[in-house]
N, C-alpha and C. Protein backbone atom coordinates (compact mmCIF):
# COMPACT_ATOMS: atom_id res chain seq x y z
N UNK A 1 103.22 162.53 -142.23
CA UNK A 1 103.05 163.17 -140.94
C UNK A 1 101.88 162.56 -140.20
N UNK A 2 102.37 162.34 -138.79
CA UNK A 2 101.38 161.77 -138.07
C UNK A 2 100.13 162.90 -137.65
N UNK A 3 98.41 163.00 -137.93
CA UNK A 3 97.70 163.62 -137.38
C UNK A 3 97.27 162.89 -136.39
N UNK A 4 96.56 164.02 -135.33
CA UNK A 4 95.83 163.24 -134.37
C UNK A 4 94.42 162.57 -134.86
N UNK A 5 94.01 161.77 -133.99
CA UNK A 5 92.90 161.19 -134.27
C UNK A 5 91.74 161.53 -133.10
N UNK A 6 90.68 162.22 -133.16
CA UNK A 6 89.60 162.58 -132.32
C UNK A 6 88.84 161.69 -132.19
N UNK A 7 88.45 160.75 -131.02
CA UNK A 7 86.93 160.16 -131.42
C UNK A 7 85.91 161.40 -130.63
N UNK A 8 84.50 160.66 -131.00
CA UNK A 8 83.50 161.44 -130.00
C UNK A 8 84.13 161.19 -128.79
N UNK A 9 84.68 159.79 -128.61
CA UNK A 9 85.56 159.79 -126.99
C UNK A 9 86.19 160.70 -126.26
N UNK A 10 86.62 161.17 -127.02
CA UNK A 10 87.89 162.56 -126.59
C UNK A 10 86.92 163.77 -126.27
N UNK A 11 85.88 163.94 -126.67
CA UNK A 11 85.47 165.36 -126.57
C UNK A 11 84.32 165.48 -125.14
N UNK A 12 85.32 165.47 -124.37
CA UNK A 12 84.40 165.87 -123.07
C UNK A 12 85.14 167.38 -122.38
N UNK A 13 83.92 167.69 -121.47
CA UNK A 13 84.08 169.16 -120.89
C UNK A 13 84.53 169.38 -119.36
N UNK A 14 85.50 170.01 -119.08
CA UNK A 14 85.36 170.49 -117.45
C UNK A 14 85.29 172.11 -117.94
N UNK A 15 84.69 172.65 -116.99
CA UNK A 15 84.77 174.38 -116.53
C UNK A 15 84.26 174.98 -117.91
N UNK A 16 83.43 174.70 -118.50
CA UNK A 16 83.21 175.40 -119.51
C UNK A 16 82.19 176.56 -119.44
N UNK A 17 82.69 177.51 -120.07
CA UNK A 17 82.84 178.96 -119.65
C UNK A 17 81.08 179.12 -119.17
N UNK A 18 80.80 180.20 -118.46
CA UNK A 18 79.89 180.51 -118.13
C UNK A 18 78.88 181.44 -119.28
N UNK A 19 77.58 181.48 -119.40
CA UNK A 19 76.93 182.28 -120.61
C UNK A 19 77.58 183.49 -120.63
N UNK A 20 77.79 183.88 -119.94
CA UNK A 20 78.12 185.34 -119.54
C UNK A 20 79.50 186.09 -120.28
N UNK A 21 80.26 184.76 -120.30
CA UNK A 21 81.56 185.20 -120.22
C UNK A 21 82.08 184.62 -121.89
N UNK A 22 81.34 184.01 -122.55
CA UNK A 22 81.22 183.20 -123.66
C UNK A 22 79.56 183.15 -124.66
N UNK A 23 80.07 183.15 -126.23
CA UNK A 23 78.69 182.76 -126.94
C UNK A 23 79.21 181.58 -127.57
N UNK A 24 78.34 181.05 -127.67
CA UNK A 24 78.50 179.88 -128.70
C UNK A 24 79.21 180.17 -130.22
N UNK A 25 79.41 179.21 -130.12
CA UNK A 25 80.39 179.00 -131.63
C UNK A 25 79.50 178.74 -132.81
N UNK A 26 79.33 179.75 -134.22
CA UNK A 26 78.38 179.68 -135.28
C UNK A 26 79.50 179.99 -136.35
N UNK A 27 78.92 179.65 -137.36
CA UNK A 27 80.04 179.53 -138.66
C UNK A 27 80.60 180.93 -139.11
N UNK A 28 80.25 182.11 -138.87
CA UNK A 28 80.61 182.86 -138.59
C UNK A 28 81.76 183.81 -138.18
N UNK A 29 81.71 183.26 -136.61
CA UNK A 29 82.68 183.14 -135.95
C UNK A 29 83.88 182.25 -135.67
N UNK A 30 83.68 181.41 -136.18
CA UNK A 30 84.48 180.24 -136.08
C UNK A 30 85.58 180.27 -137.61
N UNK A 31 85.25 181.17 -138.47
CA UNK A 31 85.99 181.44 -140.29
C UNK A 31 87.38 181.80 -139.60
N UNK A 32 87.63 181.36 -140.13
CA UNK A 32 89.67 181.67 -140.36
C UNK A 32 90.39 180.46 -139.59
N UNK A 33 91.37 181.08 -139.39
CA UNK A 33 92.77 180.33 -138.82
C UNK A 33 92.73 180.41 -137.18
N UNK A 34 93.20 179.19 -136.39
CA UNK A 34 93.45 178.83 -135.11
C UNK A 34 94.74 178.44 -134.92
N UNK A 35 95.35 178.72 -133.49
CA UNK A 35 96.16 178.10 -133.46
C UNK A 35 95.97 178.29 -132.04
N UNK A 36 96.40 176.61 -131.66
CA UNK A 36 96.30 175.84 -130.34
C UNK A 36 96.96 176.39 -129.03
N UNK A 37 96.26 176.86 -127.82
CA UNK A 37 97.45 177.35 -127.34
C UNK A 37 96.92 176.12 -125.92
N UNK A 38 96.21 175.31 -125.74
CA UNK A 38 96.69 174.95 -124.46
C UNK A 38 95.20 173.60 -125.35
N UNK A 39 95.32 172.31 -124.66
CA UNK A 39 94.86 171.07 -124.72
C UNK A 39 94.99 170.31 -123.21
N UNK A 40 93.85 169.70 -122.44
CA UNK A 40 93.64 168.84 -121.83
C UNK A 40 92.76 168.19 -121.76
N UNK A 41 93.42 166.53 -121.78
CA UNK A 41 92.20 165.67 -122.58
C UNK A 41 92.63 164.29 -121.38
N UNK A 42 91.44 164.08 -121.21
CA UNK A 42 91.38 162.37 -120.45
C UNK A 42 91.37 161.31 -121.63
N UNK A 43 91.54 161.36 -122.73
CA UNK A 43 91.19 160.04 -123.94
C UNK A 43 93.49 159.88 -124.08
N UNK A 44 93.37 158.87 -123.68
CA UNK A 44 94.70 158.59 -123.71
C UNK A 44 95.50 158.93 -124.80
N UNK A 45 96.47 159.34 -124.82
CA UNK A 45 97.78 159.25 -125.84
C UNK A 45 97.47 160.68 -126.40
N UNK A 46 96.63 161.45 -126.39
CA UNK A 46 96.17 162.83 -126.64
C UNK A 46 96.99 164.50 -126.32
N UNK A 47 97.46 164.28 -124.65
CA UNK A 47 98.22 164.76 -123.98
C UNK A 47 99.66 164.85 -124.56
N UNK A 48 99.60 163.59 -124.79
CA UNK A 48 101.21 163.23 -124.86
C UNK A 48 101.59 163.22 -126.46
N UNK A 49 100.28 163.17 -127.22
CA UNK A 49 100.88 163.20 -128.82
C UNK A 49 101.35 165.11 -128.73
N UNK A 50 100.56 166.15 -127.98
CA UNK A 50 100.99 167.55 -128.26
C UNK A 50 101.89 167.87 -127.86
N UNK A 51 102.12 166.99 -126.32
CA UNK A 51 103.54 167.14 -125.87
C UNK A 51 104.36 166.88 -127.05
N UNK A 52 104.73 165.75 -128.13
CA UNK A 52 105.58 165.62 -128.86
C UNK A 52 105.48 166.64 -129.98
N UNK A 53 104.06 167.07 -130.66
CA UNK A 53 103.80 167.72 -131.41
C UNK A 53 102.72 169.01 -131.00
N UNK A 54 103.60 170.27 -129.85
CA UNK A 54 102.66 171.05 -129.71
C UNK A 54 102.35 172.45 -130.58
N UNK A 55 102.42 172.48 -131.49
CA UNK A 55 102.08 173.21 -132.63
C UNK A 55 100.98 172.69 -133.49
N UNK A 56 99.49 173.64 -133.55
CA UNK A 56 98.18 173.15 -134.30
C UNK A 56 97.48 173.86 -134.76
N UNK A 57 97.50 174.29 -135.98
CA UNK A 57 96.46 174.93 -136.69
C UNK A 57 95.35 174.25 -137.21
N UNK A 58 94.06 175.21 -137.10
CA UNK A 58 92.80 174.73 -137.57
C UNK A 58 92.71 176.03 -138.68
N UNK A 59 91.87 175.30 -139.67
CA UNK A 59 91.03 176.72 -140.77
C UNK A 59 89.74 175.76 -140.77
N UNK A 60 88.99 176.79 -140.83
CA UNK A 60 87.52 176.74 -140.87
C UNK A 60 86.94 177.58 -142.05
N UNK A 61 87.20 177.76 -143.13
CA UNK A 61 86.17 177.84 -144.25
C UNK A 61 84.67 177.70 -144.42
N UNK A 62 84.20 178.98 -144.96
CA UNK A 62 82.72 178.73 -145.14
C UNK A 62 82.43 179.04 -146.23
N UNK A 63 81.51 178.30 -146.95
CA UNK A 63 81.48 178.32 -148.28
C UNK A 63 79.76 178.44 -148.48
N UNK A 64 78.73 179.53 -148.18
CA UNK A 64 77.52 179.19 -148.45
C UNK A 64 77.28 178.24 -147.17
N UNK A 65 76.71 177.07 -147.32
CA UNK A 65 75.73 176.16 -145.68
C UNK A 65 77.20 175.01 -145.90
N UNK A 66 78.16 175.08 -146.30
CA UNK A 66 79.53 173.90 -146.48
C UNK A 66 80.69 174.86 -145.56
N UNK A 67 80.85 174.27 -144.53
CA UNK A 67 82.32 174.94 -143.46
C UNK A 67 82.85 173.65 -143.54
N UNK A 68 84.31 173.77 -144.22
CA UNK A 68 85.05 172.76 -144.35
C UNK A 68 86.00 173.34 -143.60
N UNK A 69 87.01 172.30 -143.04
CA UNK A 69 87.98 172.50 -142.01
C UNK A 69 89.58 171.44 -142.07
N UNK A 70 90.18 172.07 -141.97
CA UNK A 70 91.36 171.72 -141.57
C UNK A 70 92.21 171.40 -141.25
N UNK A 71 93.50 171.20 -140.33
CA UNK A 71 94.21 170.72 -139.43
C UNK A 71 95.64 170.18 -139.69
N UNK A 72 96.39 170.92 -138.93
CA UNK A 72 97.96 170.32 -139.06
C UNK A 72 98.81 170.91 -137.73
N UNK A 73 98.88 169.67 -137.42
CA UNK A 73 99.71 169.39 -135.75
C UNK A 73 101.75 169.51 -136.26
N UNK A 74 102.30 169.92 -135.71
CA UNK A 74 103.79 169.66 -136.15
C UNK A 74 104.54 170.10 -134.65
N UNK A 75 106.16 169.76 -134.75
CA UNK A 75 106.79 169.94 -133.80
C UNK A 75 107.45 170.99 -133.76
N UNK A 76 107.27 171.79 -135.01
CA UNK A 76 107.97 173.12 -135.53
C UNK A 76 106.93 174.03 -135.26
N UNK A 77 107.14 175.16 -134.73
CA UNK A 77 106.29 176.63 -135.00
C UNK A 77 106.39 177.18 -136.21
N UNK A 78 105.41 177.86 -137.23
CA UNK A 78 105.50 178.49 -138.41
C UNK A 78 105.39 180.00 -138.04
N UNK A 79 105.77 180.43 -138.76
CA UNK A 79 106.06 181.57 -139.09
C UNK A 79 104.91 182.97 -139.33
N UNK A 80 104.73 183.18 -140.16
CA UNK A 80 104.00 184.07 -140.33
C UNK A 80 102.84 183.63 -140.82
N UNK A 81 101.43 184.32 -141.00
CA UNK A 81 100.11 183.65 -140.92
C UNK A 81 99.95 182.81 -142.53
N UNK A 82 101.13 184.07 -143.30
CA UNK A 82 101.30 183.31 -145.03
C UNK A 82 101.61 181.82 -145.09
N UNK A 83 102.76 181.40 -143.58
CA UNK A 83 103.33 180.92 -143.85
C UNK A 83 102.35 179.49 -143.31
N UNK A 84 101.78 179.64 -142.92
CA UNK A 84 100.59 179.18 -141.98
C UNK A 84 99.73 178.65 -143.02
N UNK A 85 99.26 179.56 -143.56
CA UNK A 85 98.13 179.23 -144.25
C UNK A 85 98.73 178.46 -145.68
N UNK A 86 99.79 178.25 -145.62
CA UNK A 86 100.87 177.70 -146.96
C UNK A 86 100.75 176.15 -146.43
N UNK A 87 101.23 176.43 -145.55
CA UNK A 87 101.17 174.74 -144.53
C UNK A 87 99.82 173.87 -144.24
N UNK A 88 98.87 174.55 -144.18
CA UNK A 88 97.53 173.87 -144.17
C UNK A 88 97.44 173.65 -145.70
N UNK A 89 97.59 174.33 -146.94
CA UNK A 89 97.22 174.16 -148.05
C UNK A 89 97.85 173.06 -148.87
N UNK A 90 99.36 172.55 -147.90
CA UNK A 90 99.93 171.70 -148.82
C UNK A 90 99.27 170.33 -147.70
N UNK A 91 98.96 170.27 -146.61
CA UNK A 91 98.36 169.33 -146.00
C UNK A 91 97.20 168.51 -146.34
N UNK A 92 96.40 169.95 -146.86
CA UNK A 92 94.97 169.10 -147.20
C UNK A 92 95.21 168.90 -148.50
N UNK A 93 96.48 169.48 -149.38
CA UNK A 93 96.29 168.63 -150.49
C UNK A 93 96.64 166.86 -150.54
N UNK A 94 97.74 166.80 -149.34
CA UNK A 94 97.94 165.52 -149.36
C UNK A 94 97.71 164.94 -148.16
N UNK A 95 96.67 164.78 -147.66
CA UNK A 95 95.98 164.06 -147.03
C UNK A 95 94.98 163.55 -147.28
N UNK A 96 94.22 163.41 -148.73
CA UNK A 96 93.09 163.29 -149.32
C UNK A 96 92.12 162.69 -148.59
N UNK A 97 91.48 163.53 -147.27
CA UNK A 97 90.83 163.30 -146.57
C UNK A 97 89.95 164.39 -146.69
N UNK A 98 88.90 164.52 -146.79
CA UNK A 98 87.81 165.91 -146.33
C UNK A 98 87.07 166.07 -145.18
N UNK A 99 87.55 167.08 -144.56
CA UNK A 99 86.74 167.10 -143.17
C UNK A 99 85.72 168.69 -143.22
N UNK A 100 84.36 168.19 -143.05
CA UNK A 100 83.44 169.59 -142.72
C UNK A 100 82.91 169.45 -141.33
N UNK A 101 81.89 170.28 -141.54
CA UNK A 101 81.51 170.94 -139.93
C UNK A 101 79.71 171.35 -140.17
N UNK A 102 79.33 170.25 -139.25
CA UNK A 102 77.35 170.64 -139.38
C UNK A 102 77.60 171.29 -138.07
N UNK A 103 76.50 171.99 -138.24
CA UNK A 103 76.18 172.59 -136.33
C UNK A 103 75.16 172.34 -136.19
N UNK A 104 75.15 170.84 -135.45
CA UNK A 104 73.73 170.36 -134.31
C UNK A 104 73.13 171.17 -134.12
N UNK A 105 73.46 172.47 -133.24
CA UNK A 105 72.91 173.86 -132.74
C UNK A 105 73.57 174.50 -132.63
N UNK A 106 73.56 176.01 -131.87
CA UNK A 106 74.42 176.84 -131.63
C UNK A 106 75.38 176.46 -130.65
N UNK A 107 76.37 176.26 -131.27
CA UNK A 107 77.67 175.86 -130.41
C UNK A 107 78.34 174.57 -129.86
N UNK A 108 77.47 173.59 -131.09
CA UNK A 108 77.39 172.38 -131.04
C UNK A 108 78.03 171.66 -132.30
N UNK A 109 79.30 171.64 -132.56
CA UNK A 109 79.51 171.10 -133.82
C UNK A 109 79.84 169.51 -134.11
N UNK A 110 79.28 169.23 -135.13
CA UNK A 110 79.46 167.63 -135.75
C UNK A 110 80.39 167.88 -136.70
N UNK A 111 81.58 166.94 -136.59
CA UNK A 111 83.05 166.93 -137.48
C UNK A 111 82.92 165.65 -138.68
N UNK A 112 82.45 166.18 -139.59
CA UNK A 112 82.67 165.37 -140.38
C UNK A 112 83.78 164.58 -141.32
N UNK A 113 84.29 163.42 -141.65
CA UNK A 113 85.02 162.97 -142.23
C UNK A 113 84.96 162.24 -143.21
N UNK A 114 85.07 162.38 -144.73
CA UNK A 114 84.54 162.04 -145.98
C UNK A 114 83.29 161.74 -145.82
N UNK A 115 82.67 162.86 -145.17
CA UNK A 115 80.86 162.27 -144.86
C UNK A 115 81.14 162.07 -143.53
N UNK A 116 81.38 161.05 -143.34
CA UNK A 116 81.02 160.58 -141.81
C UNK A 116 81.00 160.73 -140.83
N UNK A 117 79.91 160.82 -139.87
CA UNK A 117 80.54 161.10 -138.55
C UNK A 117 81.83 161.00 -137.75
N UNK A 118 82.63 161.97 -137.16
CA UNK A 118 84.10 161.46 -136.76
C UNK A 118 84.34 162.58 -135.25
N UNK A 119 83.36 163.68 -135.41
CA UNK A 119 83.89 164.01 -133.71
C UNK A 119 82.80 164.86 -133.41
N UNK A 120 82.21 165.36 -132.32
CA UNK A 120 81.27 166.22 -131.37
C UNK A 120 81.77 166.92 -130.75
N UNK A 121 81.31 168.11 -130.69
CA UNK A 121 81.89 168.68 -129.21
C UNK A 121 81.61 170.37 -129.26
N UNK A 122 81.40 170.70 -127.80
CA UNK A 122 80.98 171.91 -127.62
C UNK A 122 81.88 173.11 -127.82
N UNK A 123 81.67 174.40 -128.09
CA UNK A 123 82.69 175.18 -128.81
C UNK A 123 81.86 176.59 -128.46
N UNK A 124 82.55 177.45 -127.49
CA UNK A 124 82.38 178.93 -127.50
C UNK A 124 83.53 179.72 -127.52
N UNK A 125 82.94 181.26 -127.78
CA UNK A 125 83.97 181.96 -128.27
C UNK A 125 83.60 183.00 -127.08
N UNK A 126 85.21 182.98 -126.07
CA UNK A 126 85.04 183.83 -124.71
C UNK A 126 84.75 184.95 -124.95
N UNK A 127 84.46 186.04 -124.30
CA UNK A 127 83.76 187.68 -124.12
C UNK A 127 85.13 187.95 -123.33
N UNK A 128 85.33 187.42 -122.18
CA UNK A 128 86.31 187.62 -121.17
C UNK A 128 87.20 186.78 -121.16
N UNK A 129 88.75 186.90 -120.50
CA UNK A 129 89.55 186.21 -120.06
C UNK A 129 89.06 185.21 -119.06
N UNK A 130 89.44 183.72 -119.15
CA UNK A 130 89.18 182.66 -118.51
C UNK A 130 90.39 181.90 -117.92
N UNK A 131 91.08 181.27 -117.24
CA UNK A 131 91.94 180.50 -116.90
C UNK A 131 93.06 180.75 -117.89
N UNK A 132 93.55 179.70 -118.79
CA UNK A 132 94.28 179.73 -119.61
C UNK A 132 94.14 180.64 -121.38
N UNK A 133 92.37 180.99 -121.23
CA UNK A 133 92.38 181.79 -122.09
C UNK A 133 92.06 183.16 -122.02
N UNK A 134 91.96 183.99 -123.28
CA UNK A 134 91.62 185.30 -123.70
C UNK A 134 90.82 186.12 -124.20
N UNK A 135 89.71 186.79 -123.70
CA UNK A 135 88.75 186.82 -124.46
C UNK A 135 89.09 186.79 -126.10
N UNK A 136 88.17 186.33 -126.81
CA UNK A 136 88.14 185.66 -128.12
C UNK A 136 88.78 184.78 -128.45
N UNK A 137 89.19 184.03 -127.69
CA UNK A 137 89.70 182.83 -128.23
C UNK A 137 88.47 181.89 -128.09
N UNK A 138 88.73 180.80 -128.79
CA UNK A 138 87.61 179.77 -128.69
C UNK A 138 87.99 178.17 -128.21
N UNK A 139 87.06 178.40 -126.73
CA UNK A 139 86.97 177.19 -126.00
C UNK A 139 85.94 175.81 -126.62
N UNK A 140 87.17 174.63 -126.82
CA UNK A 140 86.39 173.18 -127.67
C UNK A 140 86.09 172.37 -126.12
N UNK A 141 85.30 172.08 -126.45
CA UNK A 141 85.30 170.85 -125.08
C UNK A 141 84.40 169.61 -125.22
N UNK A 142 84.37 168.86 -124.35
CA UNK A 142 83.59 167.32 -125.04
C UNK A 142 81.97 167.84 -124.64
N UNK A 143 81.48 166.80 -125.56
CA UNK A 143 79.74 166.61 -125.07
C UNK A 143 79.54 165.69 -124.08
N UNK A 144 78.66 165.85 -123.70
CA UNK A 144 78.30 165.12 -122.40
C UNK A 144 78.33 163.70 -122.37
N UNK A 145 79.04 162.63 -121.71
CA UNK A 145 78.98 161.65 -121.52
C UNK A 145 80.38 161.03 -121.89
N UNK A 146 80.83 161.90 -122.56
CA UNK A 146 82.24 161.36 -123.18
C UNK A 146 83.35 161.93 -122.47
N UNK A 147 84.89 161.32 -122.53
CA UNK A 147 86.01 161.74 -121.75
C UNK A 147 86.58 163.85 -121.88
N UNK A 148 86.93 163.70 -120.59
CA UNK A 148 87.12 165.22 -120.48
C UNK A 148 87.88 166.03 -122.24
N UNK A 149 87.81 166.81 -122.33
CA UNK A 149 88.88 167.96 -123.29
C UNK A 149 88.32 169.41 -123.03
N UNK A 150 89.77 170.06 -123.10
CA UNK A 150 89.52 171.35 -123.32
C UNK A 150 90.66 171.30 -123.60
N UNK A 151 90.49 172.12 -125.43
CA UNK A 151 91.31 172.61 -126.31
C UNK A 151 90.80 174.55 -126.30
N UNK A 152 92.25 174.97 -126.20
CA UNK A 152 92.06 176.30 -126.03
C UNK A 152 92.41 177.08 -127.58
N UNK A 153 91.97 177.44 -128.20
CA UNK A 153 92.23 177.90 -129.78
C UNK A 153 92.17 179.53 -129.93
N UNK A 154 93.63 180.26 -130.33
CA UNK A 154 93.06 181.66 -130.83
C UNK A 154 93.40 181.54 -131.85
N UNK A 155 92.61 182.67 -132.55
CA UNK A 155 92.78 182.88 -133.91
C UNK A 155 94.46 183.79 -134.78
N UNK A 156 94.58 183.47 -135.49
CA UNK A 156 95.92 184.22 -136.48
C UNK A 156 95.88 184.80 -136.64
N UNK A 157 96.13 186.04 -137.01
CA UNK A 157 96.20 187.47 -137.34
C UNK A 157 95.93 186.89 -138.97
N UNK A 158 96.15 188.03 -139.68
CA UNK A 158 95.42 187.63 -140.96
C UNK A 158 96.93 188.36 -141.83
């Protein structure tokens, strides 16, 4: 299965939410299951890989100061959150890739990939309804200097 690929490139911001209306994203808040409900990105082929594959779950695990994380894009919708969380588990077994999560600061996360640096980007969790989202869902967007994104993420029922 094809995943997407993030650089720091991809993670830039338009309209990102106001203090008011949003807190930053802490490990915390960010534990459990996502699933993608809206993506717009200026880093080419990005748009158009969700168009082909718009179905995306994230898990975010925290383990003590280790938040390891997730990810599986498909063209199918799953089912129930079991069925969900069945599908991430057979992913990261065979993808033998490890991806965690430092937080620069509050609401600032560094994506790690077997160690390495692999993506940035700003991340709050709304208070209020915004454009395409709901309060509590959590708005990703790029860091400064890099191409636009806003990935819109709510969480799974449990």
């Amino acid at each position: 299965m094809m995943k997407p690929v993030w650089s720091a490139a991809a993670l830039f911001f338009v309209g990102f939410a106001s203090a008011a209306s949003a807190a930053p994203c802490a490990p915390e808040t960010v534990a459990g299951t996502w699933s993608l409900v809206s993506i717009r990105a200026a880093e080419p082929g990005v748009e158009e890989f969700y168009a082909s594959a718009p179905y995306e779950w994230t898990r975010y695990t925290v383990e003590g100061d280790r938040i390891g994380m997730m990810y599986l894009a498909s063209n199918r919708p799953k089912g129930s959150p079991a069925e969900i969380e069945s599908s991430l588990d057979r992913a990261d077994q065979m993808d033998g890739v490890a991806y965690t999560v430092r937080w620069l600061r509050p609401g600032r996360m560094l994506v790690l990939r077997d160690g390495q640096a692999f993506q940035a980007f700003e991340c709050a969790i709304l208070s209020a309804p915004e454009a395409d989202a709901l309060a509590g869902d959590m708005v990703i967007t790029q860091i400064e200097g890099t191409p636009m994104l806003r990935r819109v993420q709510r969480r799974v029922a449990p």
